[in-house]
Protein backbone atom coordinates (compact mmCIF):
# COMPACT_ATOMS: atom_id res chain seq x y z
CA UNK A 1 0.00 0.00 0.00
CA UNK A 2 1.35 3.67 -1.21
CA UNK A 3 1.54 6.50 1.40
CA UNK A 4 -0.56 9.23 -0.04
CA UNK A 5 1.60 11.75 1.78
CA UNK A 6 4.60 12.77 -0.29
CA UNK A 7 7.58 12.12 0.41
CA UNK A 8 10.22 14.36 1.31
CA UNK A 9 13.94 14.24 1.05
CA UNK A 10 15.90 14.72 4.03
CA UNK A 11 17.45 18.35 3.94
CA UNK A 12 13.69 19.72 3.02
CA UNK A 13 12.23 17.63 5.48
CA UNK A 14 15.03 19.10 8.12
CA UNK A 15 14.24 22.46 7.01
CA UNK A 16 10.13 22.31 7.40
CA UNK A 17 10.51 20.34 10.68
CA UNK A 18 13.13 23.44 11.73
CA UNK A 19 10.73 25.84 10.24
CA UNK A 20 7.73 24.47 11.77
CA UNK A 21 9.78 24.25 15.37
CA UNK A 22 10.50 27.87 14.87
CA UNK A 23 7.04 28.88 14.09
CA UNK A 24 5.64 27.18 17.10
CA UNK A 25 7.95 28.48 19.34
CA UNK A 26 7.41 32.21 18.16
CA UNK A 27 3.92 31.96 18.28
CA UNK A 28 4.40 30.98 21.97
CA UNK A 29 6.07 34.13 22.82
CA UNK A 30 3.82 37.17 23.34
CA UNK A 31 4.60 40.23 21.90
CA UNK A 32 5.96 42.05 25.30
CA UNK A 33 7.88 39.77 27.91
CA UNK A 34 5.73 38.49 30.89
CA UNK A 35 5.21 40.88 33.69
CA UNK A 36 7.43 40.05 36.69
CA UNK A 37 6.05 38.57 39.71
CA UNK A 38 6.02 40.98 42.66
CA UNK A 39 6.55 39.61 45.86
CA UNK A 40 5.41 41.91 49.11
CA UNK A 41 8.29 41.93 51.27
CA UNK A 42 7.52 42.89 54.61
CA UNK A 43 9.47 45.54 56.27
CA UNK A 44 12.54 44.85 58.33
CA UNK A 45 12.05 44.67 62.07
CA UNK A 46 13.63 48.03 63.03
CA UNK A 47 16.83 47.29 65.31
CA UNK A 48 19.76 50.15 65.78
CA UNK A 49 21.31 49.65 62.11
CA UNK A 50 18.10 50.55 60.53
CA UNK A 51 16.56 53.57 63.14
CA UNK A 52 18.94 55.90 62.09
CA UNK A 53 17.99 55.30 58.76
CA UNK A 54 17.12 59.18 58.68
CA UNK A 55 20.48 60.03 60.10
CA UNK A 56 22.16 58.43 57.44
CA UNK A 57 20.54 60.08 54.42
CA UNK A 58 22.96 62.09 52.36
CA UNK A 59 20.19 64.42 50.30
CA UNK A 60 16.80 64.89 51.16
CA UNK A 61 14.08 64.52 47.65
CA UNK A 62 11.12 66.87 47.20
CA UNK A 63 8.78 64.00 47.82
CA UNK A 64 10.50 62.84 50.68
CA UNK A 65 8.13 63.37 54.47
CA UNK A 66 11.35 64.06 56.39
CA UNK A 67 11.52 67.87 57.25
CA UNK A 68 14.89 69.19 56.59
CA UNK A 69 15.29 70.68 60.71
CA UNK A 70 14.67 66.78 61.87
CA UNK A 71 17.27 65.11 59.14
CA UNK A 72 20.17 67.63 60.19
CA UNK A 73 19.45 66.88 63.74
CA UNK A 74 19.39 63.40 63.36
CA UNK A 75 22.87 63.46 61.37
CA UNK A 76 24.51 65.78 64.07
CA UNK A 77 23.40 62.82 66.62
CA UNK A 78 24.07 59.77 64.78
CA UNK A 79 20.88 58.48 64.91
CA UNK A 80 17.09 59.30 64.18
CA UNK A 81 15.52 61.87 67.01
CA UNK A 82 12.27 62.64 67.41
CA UNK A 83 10.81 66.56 65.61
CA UNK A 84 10.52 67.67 69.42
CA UNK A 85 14.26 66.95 70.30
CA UNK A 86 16.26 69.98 71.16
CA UNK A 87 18.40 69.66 68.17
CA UNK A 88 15.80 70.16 65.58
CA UNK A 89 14.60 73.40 67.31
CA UNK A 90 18.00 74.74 67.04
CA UNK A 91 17.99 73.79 63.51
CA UNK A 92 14.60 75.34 62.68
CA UNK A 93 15.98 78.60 64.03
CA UNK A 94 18.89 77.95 61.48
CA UNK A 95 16.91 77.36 58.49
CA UNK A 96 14.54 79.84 59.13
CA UNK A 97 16.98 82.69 59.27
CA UNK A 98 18.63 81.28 55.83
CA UNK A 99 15.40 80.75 54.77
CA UNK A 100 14.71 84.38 54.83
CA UNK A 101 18.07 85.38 52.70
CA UNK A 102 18.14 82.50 50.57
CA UNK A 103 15.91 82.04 47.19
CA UNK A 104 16.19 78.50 47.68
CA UNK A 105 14.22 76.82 50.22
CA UNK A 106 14.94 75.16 53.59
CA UNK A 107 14.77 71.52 52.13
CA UNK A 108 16.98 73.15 49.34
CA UNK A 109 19.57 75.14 51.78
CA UNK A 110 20.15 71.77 54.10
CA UNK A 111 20.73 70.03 51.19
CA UNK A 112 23.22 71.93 49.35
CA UNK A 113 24.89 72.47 52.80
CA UNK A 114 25.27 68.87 53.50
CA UNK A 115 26.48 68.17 49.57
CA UNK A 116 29.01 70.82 50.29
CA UNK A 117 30.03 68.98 53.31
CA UNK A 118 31.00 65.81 51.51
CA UNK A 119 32.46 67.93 48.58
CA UNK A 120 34.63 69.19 51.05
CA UNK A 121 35.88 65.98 53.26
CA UNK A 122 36.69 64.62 49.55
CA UNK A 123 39.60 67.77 49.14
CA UNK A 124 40.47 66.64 53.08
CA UNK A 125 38.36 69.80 54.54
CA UNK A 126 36.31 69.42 57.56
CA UNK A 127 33.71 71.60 57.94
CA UNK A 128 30.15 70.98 59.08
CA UNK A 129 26.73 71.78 57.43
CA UNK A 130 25.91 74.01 60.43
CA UNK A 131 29.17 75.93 59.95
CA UNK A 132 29.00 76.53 56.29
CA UNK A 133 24.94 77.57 57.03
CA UNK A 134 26.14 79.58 59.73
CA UNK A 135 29.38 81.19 57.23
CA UNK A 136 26.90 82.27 54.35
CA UNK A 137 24.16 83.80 56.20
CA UNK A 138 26.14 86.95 57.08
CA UNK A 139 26.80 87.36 52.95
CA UNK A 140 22.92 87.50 52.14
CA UNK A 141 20.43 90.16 53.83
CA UNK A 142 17.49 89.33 55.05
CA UNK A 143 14.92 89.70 52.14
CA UNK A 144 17.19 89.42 49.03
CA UNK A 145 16.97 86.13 48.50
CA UNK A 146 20.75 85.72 47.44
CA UNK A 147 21.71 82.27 46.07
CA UNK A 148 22.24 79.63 48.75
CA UNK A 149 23.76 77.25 45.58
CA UNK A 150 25.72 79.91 43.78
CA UNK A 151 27.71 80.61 47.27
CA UNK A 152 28.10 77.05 47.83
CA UNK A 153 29.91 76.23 44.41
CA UNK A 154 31.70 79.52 44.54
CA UNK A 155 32.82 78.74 47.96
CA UNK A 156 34.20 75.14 46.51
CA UNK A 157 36.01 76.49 43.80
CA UNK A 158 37.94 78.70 45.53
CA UNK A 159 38.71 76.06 48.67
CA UNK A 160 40.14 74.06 45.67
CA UNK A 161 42.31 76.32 44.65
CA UNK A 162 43.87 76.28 47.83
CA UNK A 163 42.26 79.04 49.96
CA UNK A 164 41.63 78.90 53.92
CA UNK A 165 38.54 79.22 55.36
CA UNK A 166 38.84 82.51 55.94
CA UNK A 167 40.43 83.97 53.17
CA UNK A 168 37.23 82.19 51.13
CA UNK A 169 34.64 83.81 53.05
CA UNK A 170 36.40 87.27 52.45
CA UNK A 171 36.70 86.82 48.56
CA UNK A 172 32.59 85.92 49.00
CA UNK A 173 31.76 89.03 50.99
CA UNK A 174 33.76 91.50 48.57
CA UNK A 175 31.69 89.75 45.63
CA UNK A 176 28.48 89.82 47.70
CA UNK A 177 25.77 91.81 46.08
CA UNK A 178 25.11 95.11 47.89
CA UNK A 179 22.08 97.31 48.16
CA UNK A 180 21.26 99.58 45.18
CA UNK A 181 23.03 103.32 46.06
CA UNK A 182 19.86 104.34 44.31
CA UNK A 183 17.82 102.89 46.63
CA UNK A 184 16.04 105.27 49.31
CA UNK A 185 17.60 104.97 52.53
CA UNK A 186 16.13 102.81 55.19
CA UNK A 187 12.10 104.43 56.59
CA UNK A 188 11.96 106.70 53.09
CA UNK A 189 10.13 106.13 50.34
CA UNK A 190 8.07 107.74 48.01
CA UNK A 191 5.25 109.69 48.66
């Protein structure tokens, strides 16, 4: 009895078993890859590595709960404190009064002050957040809303170039902006 099926020699019959394998297998695969399972993982139980997890931050993001007064108290301690610790109201008071000279704000200020920190320790200068906060708030009046950042880089570049503490500061307040001569002198104005 005759097969009614043709017959095929053996490199087409490799070919169309290859094809067909290949056609099967892409018609298996969707056009975008599966969706990765997501497991819930359950939060760590908190033990003294992971409550200063605050303490640790290095930058603070827009979207981020933590106020900025809290963080830089928590850094100065080592550890997480609570927003009614004494070290937070001391900060407020900090911020605030940059606050009021600075165009950035207080989230921004602590920030920048903390990068600048690390910035420095990497050219082997020490010097805190609070100190650098408490160096550039003389250089802005309150009200003109003088750049917080700008001082901070400018401040960098020259501490790279080799200049002390001091001598920085003075370059910054001879390049700080001064009030207008045109401007009326302080309880005058115009009628």
């Amino acid at each position: 009895m005759e097969s009614a099926l043709p017959t095929l020699s053996l490199p087409r019959l490799s070919r169309a078993l290859a094809g067909a394998g290949l056609a099967l297998a892409l018609a298996g695969c969707p056009s975008e890859a599966p969706p990765e399972p997501r497991e819930r993982v359950a939060a760590p139980a908190r033990d003294d590595a992971t409550r200063s997890a605050l303490a640790r931050k290095t930058w603070l993001q827009p979207t981020d709960s933590d106020d900025p007064d809290v963080w830089l108290a928590s850094r100065d301690a080592g550890h997480d404190v609570a927003p009614g610790a004494p070290g937070v109201a001391a900060w407020r008071a900090i911020l605030t009064d940059a606050d009021a000279r600075f165009g950035e704000t207080d989230r921004m200020i602590a920030n920048r002050a903390v990068q600048l920190e690390a910035m420095l320790q990497e050219i082997r200068v020490t010097q805190s957040a609070r100190e650098i906060i408490a160096d550039f708030v003389p250089l802005a009046a309150k009200g003109s809303r003088s750049g917080f950042s700008d001082l901070c880089q400018h401040y960098y570049n020259l501490r790279v170039q080799g200049l002390t503490r001091e001598a920085a500061l003075a370059v910054l307040r001879r390049e700080a902006p001064r009030p207008s001569d045109d401007a009326p002198p302080a309880g005058e104005g115009t009628p």
